[in-house]
N, C-alpha and C. Protein backbone atom coordinates (compact mmCIF):
# COMPACT_ATOMS: atom_id res chain seq x y z
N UNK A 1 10.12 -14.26 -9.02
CA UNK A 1 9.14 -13.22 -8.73
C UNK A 1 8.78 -12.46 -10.00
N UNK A 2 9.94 -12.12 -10.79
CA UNK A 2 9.32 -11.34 -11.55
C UNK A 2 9.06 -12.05 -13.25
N UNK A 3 9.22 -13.11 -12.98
CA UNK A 3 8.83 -14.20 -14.33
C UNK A 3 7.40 -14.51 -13.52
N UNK A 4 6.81 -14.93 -13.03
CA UNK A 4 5.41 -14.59 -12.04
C UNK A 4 4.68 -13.50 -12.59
N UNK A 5 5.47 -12.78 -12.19
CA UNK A 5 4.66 -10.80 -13.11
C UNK A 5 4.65 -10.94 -14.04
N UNK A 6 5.70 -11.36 -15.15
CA UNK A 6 5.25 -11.39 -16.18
C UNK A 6 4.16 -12.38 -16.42
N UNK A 7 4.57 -13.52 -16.48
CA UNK A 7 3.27 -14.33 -16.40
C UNK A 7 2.04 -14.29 -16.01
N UNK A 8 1.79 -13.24 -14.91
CA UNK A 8 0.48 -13.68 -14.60
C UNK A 8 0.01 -12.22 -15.28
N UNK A 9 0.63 -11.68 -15.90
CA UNK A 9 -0.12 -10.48 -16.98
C UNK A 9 -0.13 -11.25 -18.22
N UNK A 10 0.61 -12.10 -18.97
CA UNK A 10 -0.10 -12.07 -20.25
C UNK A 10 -0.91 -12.98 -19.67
N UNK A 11 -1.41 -13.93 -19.17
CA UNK A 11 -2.47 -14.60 -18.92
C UNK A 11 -3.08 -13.78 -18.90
N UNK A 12 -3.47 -12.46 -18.36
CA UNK A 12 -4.30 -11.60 -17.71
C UNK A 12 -5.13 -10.86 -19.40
N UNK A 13 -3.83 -10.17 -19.79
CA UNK A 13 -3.87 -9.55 -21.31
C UNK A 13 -4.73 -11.03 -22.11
N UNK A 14 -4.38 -11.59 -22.12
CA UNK A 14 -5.36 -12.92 -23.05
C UNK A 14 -6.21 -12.99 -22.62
N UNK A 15 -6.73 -13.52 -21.37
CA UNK A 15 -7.93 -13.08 -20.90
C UNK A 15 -8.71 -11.92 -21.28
N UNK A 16 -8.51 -11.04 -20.70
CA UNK A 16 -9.26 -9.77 -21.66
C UNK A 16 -9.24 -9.55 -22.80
N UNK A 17 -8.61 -10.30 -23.19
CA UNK A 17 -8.85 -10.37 -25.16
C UNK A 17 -9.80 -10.79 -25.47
N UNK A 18 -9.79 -12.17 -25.18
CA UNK A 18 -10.40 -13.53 -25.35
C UNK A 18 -12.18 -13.15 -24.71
N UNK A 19 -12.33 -12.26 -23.35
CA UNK A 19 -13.45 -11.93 -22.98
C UNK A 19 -14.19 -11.03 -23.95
N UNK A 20 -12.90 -9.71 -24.59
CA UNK A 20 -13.66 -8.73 -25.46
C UNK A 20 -13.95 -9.36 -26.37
N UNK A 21 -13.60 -10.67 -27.22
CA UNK A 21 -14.10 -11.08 -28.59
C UNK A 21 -15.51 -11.50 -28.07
N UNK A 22 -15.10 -12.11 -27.37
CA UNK A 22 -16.62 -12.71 -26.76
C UNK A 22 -17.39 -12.33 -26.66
N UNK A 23 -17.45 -11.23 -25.96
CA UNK A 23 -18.99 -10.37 -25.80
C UNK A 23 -19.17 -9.78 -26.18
N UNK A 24 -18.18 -8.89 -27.61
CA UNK A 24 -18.78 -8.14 -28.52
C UNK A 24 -19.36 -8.83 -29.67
N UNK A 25 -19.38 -10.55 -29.81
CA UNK A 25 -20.25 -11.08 -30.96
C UNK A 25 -21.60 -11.69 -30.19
N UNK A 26 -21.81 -10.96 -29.31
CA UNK A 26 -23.39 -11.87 -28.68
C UNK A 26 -24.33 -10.58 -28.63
N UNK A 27 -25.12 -11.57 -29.50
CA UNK A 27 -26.32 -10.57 -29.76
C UNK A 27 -27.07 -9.72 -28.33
N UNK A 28 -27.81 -8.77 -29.29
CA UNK A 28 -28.56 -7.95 -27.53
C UNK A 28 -29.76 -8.43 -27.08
N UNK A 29 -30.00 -9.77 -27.52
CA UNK A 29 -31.35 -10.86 -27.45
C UNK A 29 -30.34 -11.34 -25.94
N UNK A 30 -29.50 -11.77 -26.01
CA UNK A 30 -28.58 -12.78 -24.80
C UNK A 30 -27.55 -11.62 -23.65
N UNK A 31 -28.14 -10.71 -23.92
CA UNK A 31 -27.22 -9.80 -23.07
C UNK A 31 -27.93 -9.87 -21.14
N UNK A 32 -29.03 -10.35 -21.20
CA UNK A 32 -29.51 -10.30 -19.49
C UNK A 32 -29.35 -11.63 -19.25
N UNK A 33 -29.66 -12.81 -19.85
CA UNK A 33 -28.44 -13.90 -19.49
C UNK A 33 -26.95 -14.00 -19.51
N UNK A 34 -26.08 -13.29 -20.18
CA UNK A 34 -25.01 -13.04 -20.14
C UNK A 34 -24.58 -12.21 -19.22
N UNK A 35 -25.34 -11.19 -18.67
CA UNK A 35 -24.72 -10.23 -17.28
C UNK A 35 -24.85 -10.86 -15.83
N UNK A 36 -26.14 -12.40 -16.32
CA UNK A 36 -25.96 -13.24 -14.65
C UNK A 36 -25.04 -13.86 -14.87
N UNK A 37 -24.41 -14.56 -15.80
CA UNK A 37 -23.26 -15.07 -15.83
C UNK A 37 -22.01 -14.45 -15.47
N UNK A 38 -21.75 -12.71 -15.83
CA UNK A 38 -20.81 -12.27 -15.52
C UNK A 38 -20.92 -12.20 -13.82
N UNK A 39 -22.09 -11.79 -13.61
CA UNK A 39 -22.20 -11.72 -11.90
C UNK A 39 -21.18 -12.59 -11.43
N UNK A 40 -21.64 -14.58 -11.78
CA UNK A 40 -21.32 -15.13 -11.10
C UNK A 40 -19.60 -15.01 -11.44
N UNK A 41 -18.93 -14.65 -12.35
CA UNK A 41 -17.21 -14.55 -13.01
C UNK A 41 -16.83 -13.63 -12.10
N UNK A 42 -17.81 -12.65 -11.80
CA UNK A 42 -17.36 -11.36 -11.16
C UNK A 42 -17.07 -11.47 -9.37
N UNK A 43 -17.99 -12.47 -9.10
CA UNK A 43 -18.23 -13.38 -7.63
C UNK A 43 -16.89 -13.90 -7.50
N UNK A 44 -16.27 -14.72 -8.72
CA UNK A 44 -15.03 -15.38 -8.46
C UNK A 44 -13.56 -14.55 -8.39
N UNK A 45 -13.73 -13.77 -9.58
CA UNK A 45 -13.10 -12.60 -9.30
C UNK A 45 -12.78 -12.08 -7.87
N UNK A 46 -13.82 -11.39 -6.94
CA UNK A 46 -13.54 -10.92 -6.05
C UNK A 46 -13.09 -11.96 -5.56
N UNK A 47 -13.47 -13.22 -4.97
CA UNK A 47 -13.17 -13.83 -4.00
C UNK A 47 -11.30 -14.03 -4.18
N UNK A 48 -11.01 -14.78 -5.57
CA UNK A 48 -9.51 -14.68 -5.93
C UNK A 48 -8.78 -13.07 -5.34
N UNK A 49 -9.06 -12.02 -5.80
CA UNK A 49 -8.70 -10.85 -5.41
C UNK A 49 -8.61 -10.77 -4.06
N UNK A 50 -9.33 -10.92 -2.88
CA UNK A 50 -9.21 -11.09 -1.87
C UNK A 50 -8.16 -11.85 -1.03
N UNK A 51 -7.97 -12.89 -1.69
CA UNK A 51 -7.06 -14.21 -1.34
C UNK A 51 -5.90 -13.70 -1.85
N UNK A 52 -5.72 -13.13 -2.94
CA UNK A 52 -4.26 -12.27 -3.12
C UNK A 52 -3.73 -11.18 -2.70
N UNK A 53 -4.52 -10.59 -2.00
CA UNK A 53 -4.63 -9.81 -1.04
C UNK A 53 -4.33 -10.10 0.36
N UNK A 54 -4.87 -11.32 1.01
CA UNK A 54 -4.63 -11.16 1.89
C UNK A 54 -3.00 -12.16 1.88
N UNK A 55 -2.95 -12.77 0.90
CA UNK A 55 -1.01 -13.18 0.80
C UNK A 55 -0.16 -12.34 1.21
N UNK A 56 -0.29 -11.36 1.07
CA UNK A 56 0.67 -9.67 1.14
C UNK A 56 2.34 -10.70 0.99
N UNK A 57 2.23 -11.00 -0.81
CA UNK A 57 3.56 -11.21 -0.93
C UNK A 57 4.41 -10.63 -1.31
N UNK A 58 3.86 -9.12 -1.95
CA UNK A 58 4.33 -7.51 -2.14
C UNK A 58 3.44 -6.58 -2.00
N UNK A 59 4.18 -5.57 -2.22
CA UNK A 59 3.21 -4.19 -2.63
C UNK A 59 2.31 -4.07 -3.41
N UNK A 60 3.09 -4.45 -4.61
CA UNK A 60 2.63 -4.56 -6.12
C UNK A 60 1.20 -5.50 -5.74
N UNK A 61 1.82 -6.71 -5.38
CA UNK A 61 0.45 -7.65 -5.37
C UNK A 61 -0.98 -7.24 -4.78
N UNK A 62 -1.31 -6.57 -3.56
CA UNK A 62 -1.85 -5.99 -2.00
C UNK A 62 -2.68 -4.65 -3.31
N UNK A 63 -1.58 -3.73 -3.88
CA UNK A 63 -1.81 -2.84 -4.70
C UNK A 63 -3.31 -3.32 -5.61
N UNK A 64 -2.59 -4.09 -6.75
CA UNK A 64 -3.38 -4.75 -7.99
C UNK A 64 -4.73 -5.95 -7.09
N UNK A 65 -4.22 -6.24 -6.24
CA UNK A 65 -5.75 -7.29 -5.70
C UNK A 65 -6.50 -6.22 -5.29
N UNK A 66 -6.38 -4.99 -4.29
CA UNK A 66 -6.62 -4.09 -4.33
C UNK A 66 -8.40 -3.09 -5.54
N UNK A 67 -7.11 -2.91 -6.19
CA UNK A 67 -8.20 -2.50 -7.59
C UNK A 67 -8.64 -3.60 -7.81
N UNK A 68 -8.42 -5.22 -8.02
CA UNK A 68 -9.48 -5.84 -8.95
C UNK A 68 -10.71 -6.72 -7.35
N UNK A 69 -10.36 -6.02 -6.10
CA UNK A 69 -11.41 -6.52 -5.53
C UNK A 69 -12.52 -4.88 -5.97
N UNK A 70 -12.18 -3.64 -5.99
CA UNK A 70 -13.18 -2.60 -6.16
C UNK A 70 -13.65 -2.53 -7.53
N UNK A 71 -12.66 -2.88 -8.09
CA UNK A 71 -13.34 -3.15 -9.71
C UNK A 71 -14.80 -4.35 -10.04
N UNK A 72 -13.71 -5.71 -9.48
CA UNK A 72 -14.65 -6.87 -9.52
C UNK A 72 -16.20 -6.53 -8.36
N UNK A 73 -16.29 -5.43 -7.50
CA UNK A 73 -17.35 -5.64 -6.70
C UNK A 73 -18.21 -4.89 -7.19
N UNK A 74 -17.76 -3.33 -7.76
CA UNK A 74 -18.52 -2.55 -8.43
C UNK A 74 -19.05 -3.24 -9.47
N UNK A 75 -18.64 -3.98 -10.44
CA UNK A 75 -19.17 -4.20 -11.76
C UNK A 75 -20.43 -5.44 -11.20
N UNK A 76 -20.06 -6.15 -9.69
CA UNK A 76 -21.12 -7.28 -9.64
C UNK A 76 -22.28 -6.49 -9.19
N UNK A 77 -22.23 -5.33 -8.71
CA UNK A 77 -23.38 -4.65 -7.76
C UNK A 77 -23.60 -4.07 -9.47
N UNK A 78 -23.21 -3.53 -10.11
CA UNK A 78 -24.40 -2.90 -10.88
C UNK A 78 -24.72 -3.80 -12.14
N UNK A 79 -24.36 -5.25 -11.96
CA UNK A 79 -24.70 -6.52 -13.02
C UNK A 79 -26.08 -6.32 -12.18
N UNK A 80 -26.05 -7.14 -10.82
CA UNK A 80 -27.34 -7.09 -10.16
C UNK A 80 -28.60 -5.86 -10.42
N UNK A 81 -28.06 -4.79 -9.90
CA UNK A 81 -29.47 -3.72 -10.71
C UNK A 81 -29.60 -3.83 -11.74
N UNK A 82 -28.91 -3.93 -12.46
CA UNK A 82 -29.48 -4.00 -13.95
C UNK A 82 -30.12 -4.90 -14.23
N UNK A 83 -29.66 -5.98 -14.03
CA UNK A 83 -30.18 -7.74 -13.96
C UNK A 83 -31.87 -7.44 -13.42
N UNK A 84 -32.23 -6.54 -11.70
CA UNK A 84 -32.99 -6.76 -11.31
C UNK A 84 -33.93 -5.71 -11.93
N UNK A 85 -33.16 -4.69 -12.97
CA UNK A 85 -34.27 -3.53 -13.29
C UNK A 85 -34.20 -4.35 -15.07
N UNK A 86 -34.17 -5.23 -15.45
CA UNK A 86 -34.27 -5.99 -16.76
C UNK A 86 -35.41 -6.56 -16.49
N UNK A 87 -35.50 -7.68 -14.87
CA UNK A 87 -36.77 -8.54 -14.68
C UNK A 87 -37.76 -7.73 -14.30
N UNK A 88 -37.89 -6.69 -13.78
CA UNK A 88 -38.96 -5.63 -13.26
C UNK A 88 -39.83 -5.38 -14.83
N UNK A 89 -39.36 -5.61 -15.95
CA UNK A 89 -39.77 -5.08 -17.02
C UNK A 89 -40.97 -6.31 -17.52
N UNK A 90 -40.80 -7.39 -16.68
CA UNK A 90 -41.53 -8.74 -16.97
C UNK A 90 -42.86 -8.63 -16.24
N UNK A 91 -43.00 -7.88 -15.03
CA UNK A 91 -43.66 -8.35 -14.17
C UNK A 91 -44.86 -7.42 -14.76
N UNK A 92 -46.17 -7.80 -14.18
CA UNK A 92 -47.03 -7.31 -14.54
C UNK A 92 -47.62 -5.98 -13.94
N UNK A 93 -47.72 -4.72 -14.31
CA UNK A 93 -47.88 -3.95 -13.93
C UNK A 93 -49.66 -3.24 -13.36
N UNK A 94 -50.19 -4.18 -13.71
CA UNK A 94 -51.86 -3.96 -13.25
C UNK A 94 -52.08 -3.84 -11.96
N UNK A 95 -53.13 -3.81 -11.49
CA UNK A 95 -53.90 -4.14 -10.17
C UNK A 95 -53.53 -5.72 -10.02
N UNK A 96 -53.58 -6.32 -8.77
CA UNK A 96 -53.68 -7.08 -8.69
C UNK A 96 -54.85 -7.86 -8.41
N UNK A 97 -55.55 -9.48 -9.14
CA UNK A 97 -56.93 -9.84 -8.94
C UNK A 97 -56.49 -10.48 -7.84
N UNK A 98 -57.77 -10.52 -7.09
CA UNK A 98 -58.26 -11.27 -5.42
C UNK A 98 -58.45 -12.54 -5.64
């Protein structure tokens, strides 16, 4: 159990390493293709979070799936507005011709 905990944190800690290098060298040309992509990471996210959640193989676990299903859902809902107030900036703002 608790070689598990440890383990599934430094995976976790590398992961978020490995994500922050990442997206702090991509230019701000690729940043509204890069936030549909996080959507869809963020999609998987929750769904995993959920599924560890509903294991209830501790506290701890129920706890931490917990935060990363409100974490992972918040960050996909405001990828989406942003995503959808990025494409609003495309569309054409005139009258429309008949």
């Amino acid at each position: 159990m608790k070689l598990d905990l440890l383990t599934s944190l430094y995976v976790f800690m590398l992961a978020a390493f490995i994500g922050f290098e990442v997206i702090r060298r991509v230019s701000p040309l690729l940043h509204t293709p890069l936030m549909s992509l996080t959507n869809a990471l963020d999609a998987i996210a929750v769904i995993g979070a959920i599924i560890l959640v509903g294991e209830r193989k501790s506290a701890l676990s129920t706890v931490l799936g917990t935060i990363a299903i409100v974490a992972a859902t918040s960050n996909l809902v405001g990828g989406f507005l942003i995503t959808d107030r990025m494409l609003k900036m495309f569309r054409p703002s005139g009258p429309k011709k008949p």
